[in-house]
PDB file of N, CA and C in Angstrom:
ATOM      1  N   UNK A   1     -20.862 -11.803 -55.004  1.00  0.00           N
ATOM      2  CA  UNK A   1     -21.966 -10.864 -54.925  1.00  0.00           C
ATOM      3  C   UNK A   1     -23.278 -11.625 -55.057  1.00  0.00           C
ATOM      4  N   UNK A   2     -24.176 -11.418 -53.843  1.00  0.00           N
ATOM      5  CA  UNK A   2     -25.381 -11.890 -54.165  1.00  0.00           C
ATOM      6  C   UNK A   2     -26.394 -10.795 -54.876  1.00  0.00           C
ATOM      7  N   UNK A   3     -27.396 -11.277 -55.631  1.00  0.00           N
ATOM      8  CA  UNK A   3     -28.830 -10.663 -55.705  1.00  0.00           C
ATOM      9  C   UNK A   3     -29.653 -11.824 -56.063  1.00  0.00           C
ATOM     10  N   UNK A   4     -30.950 -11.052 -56.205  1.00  0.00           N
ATOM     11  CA  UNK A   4     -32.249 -11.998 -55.794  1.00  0.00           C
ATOM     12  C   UNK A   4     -33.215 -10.937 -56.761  1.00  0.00           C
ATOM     13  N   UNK A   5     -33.999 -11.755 -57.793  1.00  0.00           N
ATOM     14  CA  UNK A   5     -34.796 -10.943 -58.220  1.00  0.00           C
ATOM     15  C   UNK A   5     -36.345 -10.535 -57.454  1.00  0.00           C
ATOM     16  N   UNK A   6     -36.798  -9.135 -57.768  1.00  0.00           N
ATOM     17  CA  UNK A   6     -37.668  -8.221 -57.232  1.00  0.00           C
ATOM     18  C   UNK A   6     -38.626  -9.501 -56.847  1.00  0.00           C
ATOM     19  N   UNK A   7     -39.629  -9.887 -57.395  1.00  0.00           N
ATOM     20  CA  UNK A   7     -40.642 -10.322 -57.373  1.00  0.00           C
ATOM     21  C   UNK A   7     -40.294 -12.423 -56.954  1.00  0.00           C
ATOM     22  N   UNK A   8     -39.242 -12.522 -56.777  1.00  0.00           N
ATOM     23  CA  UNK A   8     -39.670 -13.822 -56.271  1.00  0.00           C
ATOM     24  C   UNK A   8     -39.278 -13.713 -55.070  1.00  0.00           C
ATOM     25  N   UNK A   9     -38.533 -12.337 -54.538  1.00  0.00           N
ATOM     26  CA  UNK A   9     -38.065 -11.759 -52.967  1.00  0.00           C
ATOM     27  C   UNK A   9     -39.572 -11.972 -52.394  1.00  0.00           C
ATOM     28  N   UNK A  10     -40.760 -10.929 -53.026  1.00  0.00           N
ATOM     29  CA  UNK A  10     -42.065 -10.374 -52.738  1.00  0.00           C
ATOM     30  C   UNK A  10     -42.747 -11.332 -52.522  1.00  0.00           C
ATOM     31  N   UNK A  11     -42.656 -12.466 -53.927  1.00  0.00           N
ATOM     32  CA  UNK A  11     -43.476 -13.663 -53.576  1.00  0.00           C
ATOM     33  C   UNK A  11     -43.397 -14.493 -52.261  1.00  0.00           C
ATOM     34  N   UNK A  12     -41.857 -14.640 -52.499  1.00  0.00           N
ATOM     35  CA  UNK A  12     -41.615 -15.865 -51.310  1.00  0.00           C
ATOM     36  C   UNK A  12     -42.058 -15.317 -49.894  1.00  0.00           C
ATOM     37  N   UNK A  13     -41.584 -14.200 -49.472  1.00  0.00           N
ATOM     38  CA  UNK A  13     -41.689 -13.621 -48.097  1.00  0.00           C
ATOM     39  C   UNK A  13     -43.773 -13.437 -48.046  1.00  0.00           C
ATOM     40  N   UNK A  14     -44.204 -13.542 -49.144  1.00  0.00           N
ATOM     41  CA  UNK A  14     -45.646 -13.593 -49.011  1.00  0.00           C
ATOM     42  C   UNK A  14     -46.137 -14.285 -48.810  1.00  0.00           C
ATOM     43  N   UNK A  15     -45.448 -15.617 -49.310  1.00  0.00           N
ATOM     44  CA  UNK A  15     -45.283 -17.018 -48.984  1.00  0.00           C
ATOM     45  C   UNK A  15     -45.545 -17.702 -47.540  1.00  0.00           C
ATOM     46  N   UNK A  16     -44.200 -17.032 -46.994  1.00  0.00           N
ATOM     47  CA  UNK A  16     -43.971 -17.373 -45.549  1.00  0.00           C
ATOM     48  C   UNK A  16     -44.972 -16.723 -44.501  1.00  0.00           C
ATOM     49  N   UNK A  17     -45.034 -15.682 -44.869  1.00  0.00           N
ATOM     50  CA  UNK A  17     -46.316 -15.150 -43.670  1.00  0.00           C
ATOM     51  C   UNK A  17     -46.531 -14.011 -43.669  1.00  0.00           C
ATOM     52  N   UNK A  18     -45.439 -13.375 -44.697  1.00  0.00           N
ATOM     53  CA  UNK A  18     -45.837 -11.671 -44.392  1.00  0.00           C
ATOM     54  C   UNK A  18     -47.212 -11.124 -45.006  1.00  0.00           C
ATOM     55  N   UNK A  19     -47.334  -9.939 -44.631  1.00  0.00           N
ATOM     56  CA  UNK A  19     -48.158  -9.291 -45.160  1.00  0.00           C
ATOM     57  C   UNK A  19     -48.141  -8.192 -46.018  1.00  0.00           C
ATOM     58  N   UNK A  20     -48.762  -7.825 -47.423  1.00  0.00           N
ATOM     59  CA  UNK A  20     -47.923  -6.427 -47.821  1.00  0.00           C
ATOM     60  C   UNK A  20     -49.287  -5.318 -47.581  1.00  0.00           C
ATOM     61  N   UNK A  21     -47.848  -4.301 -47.254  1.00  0.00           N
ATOM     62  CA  UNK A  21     -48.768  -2.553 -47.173  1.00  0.00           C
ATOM     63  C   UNK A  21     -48.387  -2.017 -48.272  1.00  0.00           C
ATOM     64  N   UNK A  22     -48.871  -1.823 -49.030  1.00  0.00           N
ATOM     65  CA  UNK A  22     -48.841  -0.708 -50.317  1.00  0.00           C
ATOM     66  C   UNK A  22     -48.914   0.640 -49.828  1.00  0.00           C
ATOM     67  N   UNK A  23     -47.357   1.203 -49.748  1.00  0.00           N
ATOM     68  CA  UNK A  23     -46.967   3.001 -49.828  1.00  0.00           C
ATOM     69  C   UNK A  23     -47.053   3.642 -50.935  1.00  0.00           C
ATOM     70  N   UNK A  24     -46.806   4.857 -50.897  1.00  0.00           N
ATOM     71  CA  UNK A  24     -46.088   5.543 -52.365  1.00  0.00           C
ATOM     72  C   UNK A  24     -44.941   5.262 -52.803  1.00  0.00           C
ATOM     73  N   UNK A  25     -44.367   5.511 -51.996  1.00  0.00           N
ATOM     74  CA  UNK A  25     -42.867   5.336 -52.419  1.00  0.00           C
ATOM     75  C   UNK A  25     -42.401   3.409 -52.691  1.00  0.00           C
ATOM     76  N   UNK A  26     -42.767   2.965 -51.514  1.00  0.00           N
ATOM     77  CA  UNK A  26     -41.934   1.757 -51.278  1.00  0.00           C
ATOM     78  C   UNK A  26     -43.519   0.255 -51.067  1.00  0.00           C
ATOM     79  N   UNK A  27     -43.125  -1.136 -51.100  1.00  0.00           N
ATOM     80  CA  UNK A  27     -44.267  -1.817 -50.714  1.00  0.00           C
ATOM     81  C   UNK A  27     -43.015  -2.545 -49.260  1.00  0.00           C
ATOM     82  N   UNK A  28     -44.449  -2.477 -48.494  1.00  0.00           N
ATOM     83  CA  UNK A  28     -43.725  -2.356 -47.130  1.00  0.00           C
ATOM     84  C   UNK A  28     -44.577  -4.026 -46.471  1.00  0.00           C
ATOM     85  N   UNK A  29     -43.667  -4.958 -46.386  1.00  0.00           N
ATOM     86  CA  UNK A  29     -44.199  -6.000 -45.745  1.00  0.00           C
ATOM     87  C   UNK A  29     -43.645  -6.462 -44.397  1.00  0.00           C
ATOM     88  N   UNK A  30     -44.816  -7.046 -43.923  1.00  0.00           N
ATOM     89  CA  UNK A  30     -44.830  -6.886 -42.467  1.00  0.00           C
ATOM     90  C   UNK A  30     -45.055  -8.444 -41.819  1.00  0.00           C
ATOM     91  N   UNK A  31     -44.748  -8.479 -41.074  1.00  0.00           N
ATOM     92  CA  UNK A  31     -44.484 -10.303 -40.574  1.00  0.00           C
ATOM     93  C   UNK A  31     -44.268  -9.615 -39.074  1.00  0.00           C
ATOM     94  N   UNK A  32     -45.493 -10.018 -38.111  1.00  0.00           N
ATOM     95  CA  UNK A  32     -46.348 -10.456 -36.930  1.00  0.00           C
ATOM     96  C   UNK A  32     -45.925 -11.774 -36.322  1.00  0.00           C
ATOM     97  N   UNK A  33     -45.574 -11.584 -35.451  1.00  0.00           N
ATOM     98  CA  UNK A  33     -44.911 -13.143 -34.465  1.00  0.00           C
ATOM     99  C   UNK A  33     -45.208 -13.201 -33.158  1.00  0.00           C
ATOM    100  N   UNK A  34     -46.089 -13.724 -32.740  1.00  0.00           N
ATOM    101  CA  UNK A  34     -46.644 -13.904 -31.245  1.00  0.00           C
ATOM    102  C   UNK A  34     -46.721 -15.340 -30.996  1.00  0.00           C
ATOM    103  N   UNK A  35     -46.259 -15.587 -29.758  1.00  0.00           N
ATOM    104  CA  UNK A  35     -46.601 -16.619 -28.797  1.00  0.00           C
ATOM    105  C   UNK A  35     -46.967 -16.262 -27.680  1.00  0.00           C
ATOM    106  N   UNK A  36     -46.911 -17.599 -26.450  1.00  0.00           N
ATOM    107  CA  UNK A  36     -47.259 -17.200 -25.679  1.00  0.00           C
ATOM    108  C   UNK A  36     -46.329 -16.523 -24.242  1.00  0.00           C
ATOM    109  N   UNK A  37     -44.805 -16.207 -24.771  1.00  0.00           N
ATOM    110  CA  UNK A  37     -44.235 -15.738 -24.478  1.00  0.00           C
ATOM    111  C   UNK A  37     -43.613 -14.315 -25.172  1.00  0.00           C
ATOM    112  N   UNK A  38     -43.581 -13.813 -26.099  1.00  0.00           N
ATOM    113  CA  UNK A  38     -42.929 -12.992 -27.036  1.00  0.00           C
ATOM    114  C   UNK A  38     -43.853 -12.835 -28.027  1.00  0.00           C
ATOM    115  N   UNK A  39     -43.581 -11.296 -28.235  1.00  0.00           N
ATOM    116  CA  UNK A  39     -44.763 -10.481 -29.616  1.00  0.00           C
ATOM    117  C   UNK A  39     -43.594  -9.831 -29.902  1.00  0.00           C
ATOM    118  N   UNK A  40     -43.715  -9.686 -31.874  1.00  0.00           N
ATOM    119  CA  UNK A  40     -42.264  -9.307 -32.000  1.00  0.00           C
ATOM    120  C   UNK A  40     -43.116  -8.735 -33.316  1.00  0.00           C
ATOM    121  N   UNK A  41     -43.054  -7.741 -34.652  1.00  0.00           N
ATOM    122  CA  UNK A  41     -43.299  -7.602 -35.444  1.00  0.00           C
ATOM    123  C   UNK A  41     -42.327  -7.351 -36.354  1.00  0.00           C
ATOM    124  N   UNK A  42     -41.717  -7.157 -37.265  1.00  0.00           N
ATOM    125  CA  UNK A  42     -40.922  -7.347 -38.337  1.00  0.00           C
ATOM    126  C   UNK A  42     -41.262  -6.451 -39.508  1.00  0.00           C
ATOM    127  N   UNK A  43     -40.559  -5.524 -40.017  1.00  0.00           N
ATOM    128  CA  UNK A  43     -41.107  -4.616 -41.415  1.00  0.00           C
ATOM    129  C   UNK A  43     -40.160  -4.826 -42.426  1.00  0.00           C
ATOM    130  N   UNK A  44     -40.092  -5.043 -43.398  1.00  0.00           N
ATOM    131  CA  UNK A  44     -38.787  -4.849 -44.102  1.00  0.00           C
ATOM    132  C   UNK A  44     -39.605  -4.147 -45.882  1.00  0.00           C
ATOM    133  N   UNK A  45     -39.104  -3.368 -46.828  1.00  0.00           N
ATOM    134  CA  UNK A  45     -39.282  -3.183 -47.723  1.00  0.00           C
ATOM    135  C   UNK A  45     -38.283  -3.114 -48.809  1.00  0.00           C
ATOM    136  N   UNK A  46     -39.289  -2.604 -49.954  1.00  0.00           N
ATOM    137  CA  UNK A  46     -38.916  -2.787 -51.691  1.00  0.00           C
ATOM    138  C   UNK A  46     -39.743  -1.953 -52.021  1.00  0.00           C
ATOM    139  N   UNK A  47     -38.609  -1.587 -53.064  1.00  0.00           N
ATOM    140  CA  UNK A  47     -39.189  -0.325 -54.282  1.00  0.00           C
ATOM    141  C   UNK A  47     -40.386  -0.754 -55.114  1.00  0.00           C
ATOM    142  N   UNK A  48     -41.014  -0.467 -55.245  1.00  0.00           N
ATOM    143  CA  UNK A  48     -41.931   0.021 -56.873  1.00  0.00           C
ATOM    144  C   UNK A  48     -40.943  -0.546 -58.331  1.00  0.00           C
ATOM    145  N   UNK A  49     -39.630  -0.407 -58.068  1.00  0.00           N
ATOM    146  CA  UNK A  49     -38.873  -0.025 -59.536  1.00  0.00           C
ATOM    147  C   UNK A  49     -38.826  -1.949 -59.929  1.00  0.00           C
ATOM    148  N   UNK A  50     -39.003  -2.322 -59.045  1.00  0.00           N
ATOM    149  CA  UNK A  50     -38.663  -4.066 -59.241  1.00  0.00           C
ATOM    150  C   UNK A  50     -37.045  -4.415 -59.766  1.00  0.00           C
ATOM    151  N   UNK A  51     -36.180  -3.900 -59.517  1.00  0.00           N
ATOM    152  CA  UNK A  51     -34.751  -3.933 -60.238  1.00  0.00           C
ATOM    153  C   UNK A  51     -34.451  -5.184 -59.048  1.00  0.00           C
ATOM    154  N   UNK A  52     -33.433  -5.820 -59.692  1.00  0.00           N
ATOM    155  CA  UNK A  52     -32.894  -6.876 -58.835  1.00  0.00           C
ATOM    156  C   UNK A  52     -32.555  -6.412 -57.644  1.00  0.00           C
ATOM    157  N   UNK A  53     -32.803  -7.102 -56.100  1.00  0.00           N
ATOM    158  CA  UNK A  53     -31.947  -6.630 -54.971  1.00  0.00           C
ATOM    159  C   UNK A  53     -30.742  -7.360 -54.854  1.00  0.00           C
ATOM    160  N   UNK A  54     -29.576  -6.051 -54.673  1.00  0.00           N
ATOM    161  CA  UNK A  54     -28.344  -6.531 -54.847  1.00  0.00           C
ATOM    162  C   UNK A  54     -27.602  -6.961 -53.032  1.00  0.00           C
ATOM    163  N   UNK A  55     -26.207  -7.333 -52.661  1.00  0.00           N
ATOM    164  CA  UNK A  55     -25.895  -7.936 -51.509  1.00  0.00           C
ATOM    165  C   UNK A  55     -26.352  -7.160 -50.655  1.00  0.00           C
ATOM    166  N   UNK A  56     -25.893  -5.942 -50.433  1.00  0.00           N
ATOM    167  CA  UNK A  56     -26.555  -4.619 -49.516  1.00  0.00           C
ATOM    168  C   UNK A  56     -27.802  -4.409 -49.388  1.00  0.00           C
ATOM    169  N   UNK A  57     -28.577  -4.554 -49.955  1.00  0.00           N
ATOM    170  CA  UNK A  57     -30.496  -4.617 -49.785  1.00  0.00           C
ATOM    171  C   UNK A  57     -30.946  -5.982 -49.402  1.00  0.00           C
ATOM    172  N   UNK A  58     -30.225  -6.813 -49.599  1.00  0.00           N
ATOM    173  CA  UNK A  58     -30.527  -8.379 -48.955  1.00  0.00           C
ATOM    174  C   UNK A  58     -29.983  -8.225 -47.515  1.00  0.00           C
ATOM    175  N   UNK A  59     -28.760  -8.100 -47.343  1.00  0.00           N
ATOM    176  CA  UNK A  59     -28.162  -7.661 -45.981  1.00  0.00           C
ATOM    177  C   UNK A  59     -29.168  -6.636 -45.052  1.00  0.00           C
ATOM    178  N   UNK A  60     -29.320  -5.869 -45.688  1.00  0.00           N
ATOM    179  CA  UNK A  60     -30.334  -4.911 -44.600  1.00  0.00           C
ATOM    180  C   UNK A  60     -31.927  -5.407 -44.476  1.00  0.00           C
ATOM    181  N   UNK A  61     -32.233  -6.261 -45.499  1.00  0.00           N
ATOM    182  CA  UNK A  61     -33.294  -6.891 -45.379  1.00  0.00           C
ATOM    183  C   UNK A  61     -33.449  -8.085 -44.438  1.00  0.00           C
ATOM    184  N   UNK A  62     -32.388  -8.438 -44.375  1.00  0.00           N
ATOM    185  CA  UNK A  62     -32.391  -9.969 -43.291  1.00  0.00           C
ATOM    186  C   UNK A  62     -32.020  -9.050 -41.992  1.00  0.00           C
ATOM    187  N   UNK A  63     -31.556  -7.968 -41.803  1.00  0.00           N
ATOM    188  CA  UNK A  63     -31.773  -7.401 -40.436  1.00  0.00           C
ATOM    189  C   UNK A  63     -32.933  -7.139 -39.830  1.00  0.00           C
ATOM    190  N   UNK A  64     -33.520  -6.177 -40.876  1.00  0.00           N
ATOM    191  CA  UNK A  64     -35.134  -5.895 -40.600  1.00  0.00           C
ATOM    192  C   UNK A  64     -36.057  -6.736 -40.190  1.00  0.00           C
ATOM    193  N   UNK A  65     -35.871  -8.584 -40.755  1.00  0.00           N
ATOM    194  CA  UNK A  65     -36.554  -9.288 -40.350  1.00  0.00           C
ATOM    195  C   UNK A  65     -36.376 -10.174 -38.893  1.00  0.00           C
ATOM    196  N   UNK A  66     -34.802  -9.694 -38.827  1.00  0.00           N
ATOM    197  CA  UNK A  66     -34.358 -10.455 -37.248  1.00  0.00           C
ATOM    198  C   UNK A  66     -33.513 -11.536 -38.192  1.00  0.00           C
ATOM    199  N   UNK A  67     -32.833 -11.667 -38.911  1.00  0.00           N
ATOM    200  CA  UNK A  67     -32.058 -12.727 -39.542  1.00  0.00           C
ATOM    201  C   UNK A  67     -31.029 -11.970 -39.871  1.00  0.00           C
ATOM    202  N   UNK A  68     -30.131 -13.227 -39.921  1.00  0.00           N
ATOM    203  CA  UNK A  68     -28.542 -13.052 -40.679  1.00  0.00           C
ATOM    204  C   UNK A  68     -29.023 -13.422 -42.609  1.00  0.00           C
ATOM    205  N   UNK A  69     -28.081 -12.841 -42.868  1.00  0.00           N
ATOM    206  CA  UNK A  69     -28.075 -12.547 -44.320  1.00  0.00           C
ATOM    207  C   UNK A  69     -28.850 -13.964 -44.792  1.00  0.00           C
ATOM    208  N   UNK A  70     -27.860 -14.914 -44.771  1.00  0.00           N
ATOM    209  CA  UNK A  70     -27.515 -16.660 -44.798  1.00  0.00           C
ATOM    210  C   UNK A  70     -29.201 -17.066 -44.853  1.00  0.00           C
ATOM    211  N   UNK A  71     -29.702 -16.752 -43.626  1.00  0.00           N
ATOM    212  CA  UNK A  71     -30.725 -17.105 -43.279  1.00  0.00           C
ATOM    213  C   UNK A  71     -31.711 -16.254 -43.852  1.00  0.00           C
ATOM    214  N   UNK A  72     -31.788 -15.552 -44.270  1.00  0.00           N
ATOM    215  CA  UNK A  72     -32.727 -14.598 -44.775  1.00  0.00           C
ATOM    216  C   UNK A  72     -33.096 -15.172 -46.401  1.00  0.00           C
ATOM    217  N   UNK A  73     -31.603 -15.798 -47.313  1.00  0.00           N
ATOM    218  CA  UNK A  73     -31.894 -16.123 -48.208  1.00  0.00           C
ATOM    219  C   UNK A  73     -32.502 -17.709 -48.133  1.00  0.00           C
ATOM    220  N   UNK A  74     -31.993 -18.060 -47.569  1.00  0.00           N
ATOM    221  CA  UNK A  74     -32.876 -19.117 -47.354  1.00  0.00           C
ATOM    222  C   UNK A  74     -34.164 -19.176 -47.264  1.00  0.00           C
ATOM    223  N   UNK A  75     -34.500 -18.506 -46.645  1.00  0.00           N
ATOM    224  CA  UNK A  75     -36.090 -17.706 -46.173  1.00  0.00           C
ATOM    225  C   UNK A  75     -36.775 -17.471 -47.671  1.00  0.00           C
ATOM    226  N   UNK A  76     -36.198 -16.503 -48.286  1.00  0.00           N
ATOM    227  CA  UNK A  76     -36.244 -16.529 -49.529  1.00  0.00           C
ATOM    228  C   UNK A  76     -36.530 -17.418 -50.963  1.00  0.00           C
ATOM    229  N   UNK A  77     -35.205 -18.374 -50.546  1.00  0.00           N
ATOM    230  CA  UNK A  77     -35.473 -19.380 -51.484  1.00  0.00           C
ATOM    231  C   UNK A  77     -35.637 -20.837 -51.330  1.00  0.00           C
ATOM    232  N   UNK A  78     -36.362 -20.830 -50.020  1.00  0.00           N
ATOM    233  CA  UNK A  78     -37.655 -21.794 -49.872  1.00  0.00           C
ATOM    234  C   UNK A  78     -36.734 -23.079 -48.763  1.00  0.00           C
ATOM    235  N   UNK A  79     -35.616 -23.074 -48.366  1.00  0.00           N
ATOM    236  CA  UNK A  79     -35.275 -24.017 -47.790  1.00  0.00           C
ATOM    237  C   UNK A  79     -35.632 -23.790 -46.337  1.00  0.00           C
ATOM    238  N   UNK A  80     -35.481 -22.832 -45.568  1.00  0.00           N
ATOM    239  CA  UNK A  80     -36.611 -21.904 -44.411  1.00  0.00           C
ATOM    240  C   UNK A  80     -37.607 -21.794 -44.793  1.00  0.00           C
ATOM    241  N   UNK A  81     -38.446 -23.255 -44.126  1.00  0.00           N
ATOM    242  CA  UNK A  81     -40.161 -22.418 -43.557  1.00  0.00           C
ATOM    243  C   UNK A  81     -40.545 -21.254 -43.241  1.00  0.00           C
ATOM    244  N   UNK A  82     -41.948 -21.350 -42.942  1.00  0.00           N
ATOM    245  CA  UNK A  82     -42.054 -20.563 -42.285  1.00  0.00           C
ATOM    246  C   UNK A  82     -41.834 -21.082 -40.609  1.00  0.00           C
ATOM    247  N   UNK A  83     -42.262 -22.040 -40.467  1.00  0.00           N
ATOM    248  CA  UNK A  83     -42.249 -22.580 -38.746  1.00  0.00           C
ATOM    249  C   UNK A  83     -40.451 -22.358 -38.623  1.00  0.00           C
ATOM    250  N   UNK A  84     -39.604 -22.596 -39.519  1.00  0.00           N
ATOM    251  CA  UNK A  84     -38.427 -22.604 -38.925  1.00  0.00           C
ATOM    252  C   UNK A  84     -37.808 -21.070 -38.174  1.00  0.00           C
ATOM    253  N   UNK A  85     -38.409 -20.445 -39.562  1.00  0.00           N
ATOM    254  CA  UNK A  85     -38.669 -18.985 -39.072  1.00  0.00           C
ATOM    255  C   UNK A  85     -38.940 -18.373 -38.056  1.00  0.00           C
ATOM    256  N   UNK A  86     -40.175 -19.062 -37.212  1.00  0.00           N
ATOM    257  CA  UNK A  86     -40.478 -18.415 -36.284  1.00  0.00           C
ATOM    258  C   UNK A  86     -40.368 -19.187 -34.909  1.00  0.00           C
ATOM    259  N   UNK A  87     -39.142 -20.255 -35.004  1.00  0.00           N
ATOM    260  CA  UNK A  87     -38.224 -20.989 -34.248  1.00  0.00           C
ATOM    261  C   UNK A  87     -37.260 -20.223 -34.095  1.00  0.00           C
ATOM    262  N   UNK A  88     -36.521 -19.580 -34.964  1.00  0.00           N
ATOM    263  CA  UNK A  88     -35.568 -18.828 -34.711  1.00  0.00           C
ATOM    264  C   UNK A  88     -35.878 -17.231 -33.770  1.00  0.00           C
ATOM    265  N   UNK A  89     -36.985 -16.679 -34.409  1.00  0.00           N
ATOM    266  CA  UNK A  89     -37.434 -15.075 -33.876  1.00  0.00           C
ATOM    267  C   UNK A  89     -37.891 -15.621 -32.540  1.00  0.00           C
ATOM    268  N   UNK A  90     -38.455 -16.763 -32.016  1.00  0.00           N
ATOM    269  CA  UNK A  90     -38.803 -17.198 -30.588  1.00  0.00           C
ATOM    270  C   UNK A  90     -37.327 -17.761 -29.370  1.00  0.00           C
ATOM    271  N   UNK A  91     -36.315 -17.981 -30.273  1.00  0.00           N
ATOM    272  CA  UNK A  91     -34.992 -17.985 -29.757  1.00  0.00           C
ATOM    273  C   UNK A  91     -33.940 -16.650 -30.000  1.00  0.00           C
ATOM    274  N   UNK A  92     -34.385 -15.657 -30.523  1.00  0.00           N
ATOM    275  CA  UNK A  92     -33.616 -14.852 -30.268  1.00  0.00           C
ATOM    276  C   UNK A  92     -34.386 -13.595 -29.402  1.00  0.00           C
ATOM    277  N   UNK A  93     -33.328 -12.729 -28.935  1.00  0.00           N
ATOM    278  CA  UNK A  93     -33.781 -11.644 -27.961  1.00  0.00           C
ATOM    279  C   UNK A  93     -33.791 -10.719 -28.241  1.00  0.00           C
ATOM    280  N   UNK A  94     -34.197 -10.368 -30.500  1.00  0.00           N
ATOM    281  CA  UNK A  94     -34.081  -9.097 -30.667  1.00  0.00           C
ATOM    282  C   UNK A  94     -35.369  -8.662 -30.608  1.00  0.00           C
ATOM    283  N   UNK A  95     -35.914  -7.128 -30.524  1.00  0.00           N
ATOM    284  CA  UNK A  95     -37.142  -7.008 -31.017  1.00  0.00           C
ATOM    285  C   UNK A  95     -38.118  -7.416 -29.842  1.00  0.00           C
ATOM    286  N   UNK A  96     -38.211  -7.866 -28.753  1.00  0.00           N
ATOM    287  CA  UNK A  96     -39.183  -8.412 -28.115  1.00  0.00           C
ATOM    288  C   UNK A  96     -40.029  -7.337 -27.374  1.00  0.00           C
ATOM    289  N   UNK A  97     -41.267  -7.089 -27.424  1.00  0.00           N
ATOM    290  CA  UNK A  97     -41.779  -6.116 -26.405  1.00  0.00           C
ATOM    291  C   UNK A  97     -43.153  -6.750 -26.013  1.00  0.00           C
TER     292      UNK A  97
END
């Protein structure tokens, strides 16, 4: 079983490039990816409550961003750049409009 605590999830992904929107309910961060081929944007969120995110909220979180789980924690805990990051979202074909 993985988890990842609240606030070094928030930090790191703030880290890498996202941006946060402050909701009511939820803080909603957002990561923007353009070249000069592909514009892709990315949302993924977290509660207010800061409780650890457990395997299932990491899993749906590395979807939201265009990543596999694997890669998402990585992302997370600092061994994924950000440039590697957006090596990968420029090689894949999800999300593109």
């Amino acid at each position: 079983m993985t988890a990842r605590n609240h606030n070094q999830v928030l930090q790191s992904l703030l880290k890498k490039g996202f941006e946060q929107i402050k909701k009511k309910d939820h803080i909603v961060l957002r990561f923007k990816y353009i070249n000069e081929v592909k514009e892709a944007e990315f949302r993924t969120k977290l509660s207010h409550n800061r409780q650890d995110l457990n395997d299932h909220l990491l899993t749906q979180m590395a979807k939201q961003c265009g990543l596999n789980k694997q890669q998402f924690l990585d992302l997370v805990d600092c061994p994924l750049s950000q440039q590697k990051y957006e090596e990968i979202l420029n090689n894949s074909t999800d999300k593109i409009y």
